[in-house]
Protein backbone atom coordinates (compact mmCIF):
# COMPACT_ATOMS: atom_id res chain seq x y z
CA UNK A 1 43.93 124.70 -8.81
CA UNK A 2 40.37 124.25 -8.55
CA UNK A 3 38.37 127.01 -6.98
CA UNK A 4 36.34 126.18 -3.64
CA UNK A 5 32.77 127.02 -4.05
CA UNK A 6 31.71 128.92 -0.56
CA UNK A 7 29.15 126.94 1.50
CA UNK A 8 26.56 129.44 1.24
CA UNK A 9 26.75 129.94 -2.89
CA UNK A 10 25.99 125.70 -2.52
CA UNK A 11 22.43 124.53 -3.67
CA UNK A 12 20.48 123.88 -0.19
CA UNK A 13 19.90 120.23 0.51
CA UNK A 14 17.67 118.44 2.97
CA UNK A 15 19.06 117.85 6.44
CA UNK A 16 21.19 114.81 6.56
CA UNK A 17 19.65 112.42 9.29
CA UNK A 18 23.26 111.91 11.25
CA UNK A 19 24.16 115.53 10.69
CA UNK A 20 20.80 116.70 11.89
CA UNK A 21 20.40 114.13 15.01
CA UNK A 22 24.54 115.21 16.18
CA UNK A 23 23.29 118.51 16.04
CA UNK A 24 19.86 118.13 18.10
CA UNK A 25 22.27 116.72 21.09
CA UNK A 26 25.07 119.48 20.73
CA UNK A 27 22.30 121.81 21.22
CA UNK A 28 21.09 120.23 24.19
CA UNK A 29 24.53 120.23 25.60
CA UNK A 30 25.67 123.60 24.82
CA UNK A 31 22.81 125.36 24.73
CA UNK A 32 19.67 124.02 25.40
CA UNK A 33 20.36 125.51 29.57
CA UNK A 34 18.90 122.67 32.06
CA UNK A 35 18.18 125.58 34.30
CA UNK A 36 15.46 127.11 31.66
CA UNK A 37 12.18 125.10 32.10
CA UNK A 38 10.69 124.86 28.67
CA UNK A 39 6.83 123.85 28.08
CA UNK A 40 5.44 123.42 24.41
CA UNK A 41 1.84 123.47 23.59
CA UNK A 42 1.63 121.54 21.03
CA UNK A 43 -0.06 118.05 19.38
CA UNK A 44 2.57 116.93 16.52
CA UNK A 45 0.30 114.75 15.10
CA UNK A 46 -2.24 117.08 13.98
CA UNK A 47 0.73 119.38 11.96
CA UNK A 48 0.39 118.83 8.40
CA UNK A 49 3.21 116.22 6.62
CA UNK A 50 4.59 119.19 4.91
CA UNK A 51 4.66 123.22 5.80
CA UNK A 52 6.12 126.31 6.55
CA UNK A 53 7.00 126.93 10.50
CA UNK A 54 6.79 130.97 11.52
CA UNK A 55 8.43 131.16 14.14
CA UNK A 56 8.89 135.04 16.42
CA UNK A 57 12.12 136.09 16.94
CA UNK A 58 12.54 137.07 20.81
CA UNK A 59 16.52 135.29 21.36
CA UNK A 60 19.16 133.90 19.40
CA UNK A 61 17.85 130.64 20.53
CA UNK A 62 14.54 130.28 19.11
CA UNK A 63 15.41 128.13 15.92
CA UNK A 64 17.29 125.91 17.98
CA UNK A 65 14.24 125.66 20.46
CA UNK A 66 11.90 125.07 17.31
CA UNK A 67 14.33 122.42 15.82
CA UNK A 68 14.64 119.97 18.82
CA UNK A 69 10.94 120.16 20.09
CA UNK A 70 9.39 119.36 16.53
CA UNK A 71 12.18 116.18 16.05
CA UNK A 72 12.08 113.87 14.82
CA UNK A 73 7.83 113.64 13.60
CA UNK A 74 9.58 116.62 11.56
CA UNK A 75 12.78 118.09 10.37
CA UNK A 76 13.36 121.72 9.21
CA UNK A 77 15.11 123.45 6.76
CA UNK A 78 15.76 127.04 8.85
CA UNK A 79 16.86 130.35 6.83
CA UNK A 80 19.78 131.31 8.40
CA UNK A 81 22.12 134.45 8.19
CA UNK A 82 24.13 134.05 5.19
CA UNK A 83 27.59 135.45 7.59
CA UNK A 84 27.13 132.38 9.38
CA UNK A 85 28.94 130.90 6.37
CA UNK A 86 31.47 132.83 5.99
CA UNK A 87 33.77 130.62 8.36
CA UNK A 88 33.28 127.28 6.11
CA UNK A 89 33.56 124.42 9.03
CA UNK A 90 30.39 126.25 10.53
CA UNK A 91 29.05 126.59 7.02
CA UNK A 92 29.51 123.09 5.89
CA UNK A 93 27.75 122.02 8.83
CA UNK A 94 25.16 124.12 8.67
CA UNK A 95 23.91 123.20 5.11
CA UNK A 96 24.53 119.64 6.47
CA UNK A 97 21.78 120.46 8.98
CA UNK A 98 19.31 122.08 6.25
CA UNK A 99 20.17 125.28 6.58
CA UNK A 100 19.57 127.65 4.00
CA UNK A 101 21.72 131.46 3.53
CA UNK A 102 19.38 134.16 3.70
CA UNK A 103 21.30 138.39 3.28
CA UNK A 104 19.65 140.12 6.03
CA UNK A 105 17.00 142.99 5.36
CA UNK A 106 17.51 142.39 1.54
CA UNK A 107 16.28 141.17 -1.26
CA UNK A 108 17.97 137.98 -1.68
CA UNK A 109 16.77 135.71 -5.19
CA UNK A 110 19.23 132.78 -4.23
CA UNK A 111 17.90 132.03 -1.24
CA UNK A 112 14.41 132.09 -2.56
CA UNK A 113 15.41 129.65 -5.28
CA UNK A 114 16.71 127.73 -2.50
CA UNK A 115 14.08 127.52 -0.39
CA UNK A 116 11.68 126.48 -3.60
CA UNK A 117 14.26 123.81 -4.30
CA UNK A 118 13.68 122.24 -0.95
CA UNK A 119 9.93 122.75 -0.84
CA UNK A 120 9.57 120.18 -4.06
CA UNK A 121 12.23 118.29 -2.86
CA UNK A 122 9.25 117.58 0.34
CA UNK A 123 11.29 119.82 3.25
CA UNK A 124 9.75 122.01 5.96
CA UNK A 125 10.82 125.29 5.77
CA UNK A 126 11.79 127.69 8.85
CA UNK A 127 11.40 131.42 9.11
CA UNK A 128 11.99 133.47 11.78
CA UNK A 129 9.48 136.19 10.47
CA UNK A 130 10.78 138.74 12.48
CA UNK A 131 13.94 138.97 10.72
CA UNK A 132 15.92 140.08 13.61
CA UNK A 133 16.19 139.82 17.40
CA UNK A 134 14.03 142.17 19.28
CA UNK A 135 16.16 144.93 21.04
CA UNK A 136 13.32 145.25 24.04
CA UNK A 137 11.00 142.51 24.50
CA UNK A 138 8.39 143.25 21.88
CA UNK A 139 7.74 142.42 18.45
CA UNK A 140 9.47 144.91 16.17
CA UNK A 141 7.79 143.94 12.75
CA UNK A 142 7.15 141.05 10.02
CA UNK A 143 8.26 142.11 6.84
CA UNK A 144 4.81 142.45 4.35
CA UNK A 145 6.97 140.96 1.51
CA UNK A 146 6.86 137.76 3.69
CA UNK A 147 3.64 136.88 2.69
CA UNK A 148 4.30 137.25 -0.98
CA UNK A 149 6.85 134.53 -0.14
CA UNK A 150 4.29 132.27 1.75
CA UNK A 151 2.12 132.24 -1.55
CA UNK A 152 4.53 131.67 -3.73
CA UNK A 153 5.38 128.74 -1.56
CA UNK A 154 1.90 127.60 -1.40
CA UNK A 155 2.70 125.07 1.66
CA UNK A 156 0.34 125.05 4.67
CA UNK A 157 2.13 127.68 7.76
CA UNK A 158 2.69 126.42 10.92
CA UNK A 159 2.86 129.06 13.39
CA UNK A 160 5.38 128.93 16.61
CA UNK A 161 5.30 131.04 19.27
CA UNK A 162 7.44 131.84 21.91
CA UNK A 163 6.92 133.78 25.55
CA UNK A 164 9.66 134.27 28.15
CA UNK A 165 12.32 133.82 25.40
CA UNK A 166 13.78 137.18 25.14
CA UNK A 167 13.78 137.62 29.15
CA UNK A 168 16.08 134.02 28.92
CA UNK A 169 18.93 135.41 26.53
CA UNK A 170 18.23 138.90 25.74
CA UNK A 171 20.32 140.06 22.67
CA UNK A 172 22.32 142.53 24.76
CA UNK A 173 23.13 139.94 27.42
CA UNK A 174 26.09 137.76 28.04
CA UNK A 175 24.34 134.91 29.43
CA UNK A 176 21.52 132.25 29.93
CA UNK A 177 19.17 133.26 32.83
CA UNK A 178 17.37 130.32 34.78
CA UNK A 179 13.69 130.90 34.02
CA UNK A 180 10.85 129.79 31.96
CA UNK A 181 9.94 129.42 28.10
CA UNK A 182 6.08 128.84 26.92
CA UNK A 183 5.31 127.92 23.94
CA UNK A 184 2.33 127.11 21.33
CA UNK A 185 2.82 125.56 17.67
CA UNK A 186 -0.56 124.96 15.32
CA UNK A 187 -1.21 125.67 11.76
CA UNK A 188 -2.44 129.18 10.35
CA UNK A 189 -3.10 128.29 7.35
CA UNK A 190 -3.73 125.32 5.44
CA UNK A 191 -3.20 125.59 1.64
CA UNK A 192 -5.95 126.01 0.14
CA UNK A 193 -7.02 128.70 2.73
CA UNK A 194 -3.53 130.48 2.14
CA UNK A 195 -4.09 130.61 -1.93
CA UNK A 196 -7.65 132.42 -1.55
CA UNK A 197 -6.54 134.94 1.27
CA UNK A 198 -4.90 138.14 -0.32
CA UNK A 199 -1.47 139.28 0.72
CA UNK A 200 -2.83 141.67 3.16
CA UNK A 201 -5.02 139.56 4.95
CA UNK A 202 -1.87 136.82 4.99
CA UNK A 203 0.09 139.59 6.66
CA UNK A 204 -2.63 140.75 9.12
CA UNK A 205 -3.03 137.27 10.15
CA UNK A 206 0.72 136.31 10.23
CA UNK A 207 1.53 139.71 12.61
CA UNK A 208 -1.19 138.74 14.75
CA UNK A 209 -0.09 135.47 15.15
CA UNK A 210 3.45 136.19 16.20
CA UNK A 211 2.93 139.32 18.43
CA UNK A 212 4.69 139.22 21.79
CA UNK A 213 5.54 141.43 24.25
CA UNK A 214 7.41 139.71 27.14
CA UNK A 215 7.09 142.74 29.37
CA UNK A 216 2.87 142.48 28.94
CA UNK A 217 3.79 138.41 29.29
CA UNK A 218 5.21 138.61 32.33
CA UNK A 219 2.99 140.74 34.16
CA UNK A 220 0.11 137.67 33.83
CA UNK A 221 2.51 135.18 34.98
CA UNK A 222 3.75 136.03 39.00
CA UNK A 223 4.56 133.05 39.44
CA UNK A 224 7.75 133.31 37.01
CA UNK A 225 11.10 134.97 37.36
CA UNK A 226 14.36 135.14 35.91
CA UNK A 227 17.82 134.71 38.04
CA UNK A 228 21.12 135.41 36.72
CA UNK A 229 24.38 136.77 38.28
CA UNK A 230 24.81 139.06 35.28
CA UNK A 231 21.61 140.40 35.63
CA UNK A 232 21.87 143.47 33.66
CA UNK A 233 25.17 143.19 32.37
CA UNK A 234 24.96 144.50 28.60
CA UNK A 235 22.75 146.89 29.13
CA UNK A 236 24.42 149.47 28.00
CA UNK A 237 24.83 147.94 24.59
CA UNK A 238 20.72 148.86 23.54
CA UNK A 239 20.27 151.51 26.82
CA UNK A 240 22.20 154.85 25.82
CA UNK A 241 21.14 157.96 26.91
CA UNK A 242 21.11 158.49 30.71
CA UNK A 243 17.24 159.90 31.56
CA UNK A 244 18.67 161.61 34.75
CA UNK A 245 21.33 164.02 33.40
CA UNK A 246 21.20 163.26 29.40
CA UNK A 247 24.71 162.18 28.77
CA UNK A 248 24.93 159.49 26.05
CA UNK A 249 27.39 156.43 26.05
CA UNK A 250 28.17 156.99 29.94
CA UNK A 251 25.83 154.03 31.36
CA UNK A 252 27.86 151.11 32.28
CA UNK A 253 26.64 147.68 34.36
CA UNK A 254 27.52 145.40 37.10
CA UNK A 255 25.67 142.23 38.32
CA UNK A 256 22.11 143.56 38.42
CA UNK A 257 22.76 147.43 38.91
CA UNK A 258 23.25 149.80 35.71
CA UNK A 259 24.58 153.35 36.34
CA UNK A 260 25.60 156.53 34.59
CA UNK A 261 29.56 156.98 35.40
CA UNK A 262 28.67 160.92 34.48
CA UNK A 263 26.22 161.72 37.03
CA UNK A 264 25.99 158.98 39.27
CA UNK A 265 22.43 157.84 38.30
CA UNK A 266 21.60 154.30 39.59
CA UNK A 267 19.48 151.46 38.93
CA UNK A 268 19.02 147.81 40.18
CA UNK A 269 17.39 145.36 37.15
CA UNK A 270 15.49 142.62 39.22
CA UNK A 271 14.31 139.02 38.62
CA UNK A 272 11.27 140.55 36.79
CA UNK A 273 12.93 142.97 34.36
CA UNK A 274 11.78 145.57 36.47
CA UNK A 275 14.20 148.72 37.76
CA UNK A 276 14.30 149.45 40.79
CA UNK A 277 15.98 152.74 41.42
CA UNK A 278 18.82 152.95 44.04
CA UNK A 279 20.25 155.23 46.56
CA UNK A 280 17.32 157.41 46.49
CA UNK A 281 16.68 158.09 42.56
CA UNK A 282 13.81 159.01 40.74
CA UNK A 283 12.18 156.25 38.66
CA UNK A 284 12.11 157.34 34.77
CA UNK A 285 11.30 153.88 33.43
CA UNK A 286 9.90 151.09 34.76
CA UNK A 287 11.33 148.62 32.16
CA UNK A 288 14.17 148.43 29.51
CA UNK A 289 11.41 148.12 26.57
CA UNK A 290 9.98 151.62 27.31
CA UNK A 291 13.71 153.37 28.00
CA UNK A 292 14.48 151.56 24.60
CA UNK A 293 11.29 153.27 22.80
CA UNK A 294 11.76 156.49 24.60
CA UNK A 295 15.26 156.68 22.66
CA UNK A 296 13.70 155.30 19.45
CA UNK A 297 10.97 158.15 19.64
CA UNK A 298 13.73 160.85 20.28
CA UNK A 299 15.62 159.57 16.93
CA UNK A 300 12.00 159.67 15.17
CA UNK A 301 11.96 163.21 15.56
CA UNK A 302 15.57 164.19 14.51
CA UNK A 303 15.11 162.22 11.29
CA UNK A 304 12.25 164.68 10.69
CA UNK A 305 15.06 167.30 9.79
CA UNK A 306 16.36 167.09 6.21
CA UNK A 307 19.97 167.00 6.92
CA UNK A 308 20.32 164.73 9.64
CA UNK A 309 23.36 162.66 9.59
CA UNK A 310 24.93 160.19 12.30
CA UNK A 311 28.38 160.04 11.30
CA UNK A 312 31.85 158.02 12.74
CA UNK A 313 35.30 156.82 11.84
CA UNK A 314 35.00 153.22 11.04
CA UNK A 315 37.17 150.21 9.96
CA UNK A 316 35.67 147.78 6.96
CA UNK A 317 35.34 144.80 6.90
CA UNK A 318 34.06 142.37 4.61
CA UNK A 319 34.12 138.53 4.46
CA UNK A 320 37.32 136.47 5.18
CA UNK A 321 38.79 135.27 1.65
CA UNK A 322 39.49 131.66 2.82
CA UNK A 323 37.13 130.92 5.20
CA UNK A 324 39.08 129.98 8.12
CA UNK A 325 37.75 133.14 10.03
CA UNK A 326 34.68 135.08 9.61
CA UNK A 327 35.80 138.83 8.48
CA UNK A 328 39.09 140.18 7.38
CA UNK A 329 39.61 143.97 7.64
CA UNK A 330 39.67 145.60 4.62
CA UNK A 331 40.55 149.30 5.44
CA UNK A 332 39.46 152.29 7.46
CA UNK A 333 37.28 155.63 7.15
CA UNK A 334 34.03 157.56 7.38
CA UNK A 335 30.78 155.82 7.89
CA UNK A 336 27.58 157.97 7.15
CA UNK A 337 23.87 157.54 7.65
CA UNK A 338 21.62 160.27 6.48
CA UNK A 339 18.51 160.59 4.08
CA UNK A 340 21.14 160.30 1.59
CA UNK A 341 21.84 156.47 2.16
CA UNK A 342 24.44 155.08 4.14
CA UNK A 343 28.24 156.45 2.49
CA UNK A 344 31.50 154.92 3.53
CA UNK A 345 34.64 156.62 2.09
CA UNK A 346 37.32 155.56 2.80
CA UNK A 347 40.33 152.95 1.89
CA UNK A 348 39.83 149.42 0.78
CA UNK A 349 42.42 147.05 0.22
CA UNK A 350 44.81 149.94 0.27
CA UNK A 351 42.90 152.21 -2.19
CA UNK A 352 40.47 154.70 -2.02
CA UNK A 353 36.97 153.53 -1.41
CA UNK A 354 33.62 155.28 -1.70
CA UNK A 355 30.46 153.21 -1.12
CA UNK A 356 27.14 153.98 -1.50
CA UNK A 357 24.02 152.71 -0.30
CA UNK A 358 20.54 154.46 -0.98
CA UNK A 359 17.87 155.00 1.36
CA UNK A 360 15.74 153.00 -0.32
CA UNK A 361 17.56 150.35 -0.36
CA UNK A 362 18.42 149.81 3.32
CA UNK A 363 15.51 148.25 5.11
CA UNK A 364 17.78 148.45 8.14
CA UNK A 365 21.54 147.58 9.06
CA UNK A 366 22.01 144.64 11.27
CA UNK A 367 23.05 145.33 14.92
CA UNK A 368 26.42 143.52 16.26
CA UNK A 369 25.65 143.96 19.74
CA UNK A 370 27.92 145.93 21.06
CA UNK A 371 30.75 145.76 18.37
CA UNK A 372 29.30 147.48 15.15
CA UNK A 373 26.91 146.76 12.17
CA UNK A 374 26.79 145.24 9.05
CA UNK A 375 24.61 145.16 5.41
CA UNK A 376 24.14 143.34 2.85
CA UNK A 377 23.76 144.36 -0.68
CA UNK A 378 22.54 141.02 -2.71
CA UNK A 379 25.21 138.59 -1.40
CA UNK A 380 27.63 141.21 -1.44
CA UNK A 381 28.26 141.63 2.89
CA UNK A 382 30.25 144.49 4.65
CA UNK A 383 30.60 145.35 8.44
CA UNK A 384 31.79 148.87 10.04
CA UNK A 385 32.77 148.83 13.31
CA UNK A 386 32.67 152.53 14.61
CA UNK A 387 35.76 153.67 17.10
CA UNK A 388 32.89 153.93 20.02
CA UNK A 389 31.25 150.78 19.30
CA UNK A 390 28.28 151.71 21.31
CA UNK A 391 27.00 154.25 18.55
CA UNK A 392 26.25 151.09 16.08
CA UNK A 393 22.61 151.13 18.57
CA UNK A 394 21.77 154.57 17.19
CA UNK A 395 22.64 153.54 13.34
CA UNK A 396 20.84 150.62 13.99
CA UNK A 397 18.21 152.41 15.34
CA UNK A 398 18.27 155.30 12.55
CA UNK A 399 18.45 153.24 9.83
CA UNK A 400 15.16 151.30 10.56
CA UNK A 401 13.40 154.48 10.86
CA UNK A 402 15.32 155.95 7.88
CA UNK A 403 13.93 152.67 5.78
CA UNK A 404 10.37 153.07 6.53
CA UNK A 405 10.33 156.46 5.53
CA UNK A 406 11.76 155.85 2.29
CA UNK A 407 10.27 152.62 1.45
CA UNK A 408 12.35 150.04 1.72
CA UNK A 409 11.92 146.41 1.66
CA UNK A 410 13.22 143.82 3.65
């Protein structure tokens, strides 16, 4: 019986016209939200015939934003997580679309051969620099190894940026709000500018260019609000540590109000993004994005100590084998984060398992909001999902830190 080759271990293609115009209206039905007013700045006819689109990372919705504003003048081939593929009806229609595998926050040579396959082959290219979605609002960092990329591309970059996109579908929430999305497109760089600029002055440029902070954003614009019923429902999936009484994992949410079930702490999250503290209590933040860093900075310091470890009972999981579901679970144990590297033992298939990661070589685990995280090593993928899923934020948030310090690359 012949073997089926996954999607994502298929050679990239250019989008298929029909593939690529059935998507463009399934993401205007499902989730292009008639309720979000959307404005592009932008004059199509000046882009060049062929480049490189940068786009910042503040939703989950970005690409899809980017792909039906810039049809059909042009058509993109977006880098895409590579577990996308892992259920193959979503995968075959995804390299249908143009869509090339990418393993997050790793070095990944397949999907660099892919990507110069389609640039000879005449496609556009789309990166969403950031990597991953922003936790708070703000621009959490471009990768410096993407402008090796860009050179070695040698296609002019288009630049598009987004405001008001994270405060539309925050990672942590669980649904659309009605608001408003600005954004600009416009080249950075043509080619020939690109080839004599170094690598550091393609990464200054490129950071600059793709800096946002929605909380600064919104502050200029009065005129703009965000309405959901859910308001700040999810919080507690990014928000942690309780400010009043220092209890961690005991915030929950309702609607628009987010409270600590330990001490009774309470906060209202209005059509701003602002908190407005209820029944009386003190005001520690004023937004999510400086809570967020406040717990960030707290980590910073405890990684400072030479045997810190964050440590849980996990079960692993690792891609399905036949593609008809995402994951399978492939056994249970210990997940550990330290200086060390990230260590699972545990069992695997029924055997003993012990798998080691090393510092240097996690850039930073990929957050599944609420549920666990996952890494990639090459194209090799495995997920843990810790017994209080709300403790992947502080792995997530540990590991980043733990990467920097050690050098990794993403």
């Amino acid at each position: 019986m012949k073997q089926r080759i996954p999607p994502d271990r298929q050679p990239a293609q250019l989008p298929k016209k029909s593939a690529l115009f059935f998507f463009r209206n399934a993401i205007r039905f499902f989730y292009i939200n008639p309720r979000v007013k959307r404005r592009l700045d932008c004059d199509k006819k000046k882009l060049p015939e062929q480049f490189v689109l940068l786009c910042n990372h503040p939703s989950g919705l970005d690409n899809l934003y980017a792909v039906d504003w810039l049809l059909p003048e042009h058509k993109l081939n977006f880098i895409s997580n590579r577990y996308y593929y892992f259920k193959y009806s979503l995968g075959k229609m995804l390299r249908k679309v143009g869509c090339i595998p990418k393993s997050l926050f790793t070095g990944d040579i397949e999907s660099v051969k892919n990507c110069m396959r389609i640039a000879k082959a005449g496609g556009n290219i789309g990166i969403m620099a950031d990597v991953r979605l922003s936790m708070y609002g703000q621009t959490e960092e471009v990768p410096d190894t993407t402008a090796k990329f860009l050179k070695k591309l040698g296609l002019p970059v288009v630049v598009m940026h987004f405001d008001g996109s994270y405060m539309t579908k925050p990672k942590w929430a669980k649904d659309i709000r009605k608001g408003m999305i600005l954004a600009q497109c416009y080249e950075l760089f043509d080619k020939e500018t690109l080839a004599a600029a170094s690598a550091d002055e393609v990464t200054l440029k490129v950071r600059e260019a793709l800096y946002y902070d929605d909380f600064e954003w919104i502050k200029k614009h009065p005129e703009i609000s965000f309405r959901s019923k859910k308001m700040a429902e999810g919080l507690e999936n990014i928000l942690y540590k309780c400010p009043h009484c220092g209890s961690e994992f005991t915030l929950k949410s309702k609607k628009d109000k987010f409270f600590c079930t330990a001490c009774g702490y309470k906060l209202r999250l209005n059509s701003r993004y602002a908190f407005e503290p209820q029944d009386g209590a003190p005001l520690y933040f004023e937004n999510l994005r400086d809570w967020f860093k406040a717990q960030k900075a707290e980590i910073a310091e405890q990684i400072k100590a030479s045997d810190f470890c964050l440590s849980s009972p996990v079960i692993l999981k690792k891609r399905s084998m036949d593609g008809k579901t995402f994951l399978r679970e492939e056994g249970r144990g210990v997940c550990s984060l330290s200086h060390d590297g990230l260590v699972y033992e545990g069992t695997a298939d029924g055997r003993s398992e012990r798998l080691t990661f090393e510092s240097s070589s996690v850039y930073a685990l990929s957050y599944m909001t609420g549920k666990g995280f996952q890494h990639f090593s090459g194209t090799d993928y495995f997920c843990f999902m810790p017994d209080n899923p709300l403790l992947s934020i502080k792995f997530y948030i540990a590991s980043e830190l733990l990467g920097k310090m050690h050098g990794a690359k993403g």
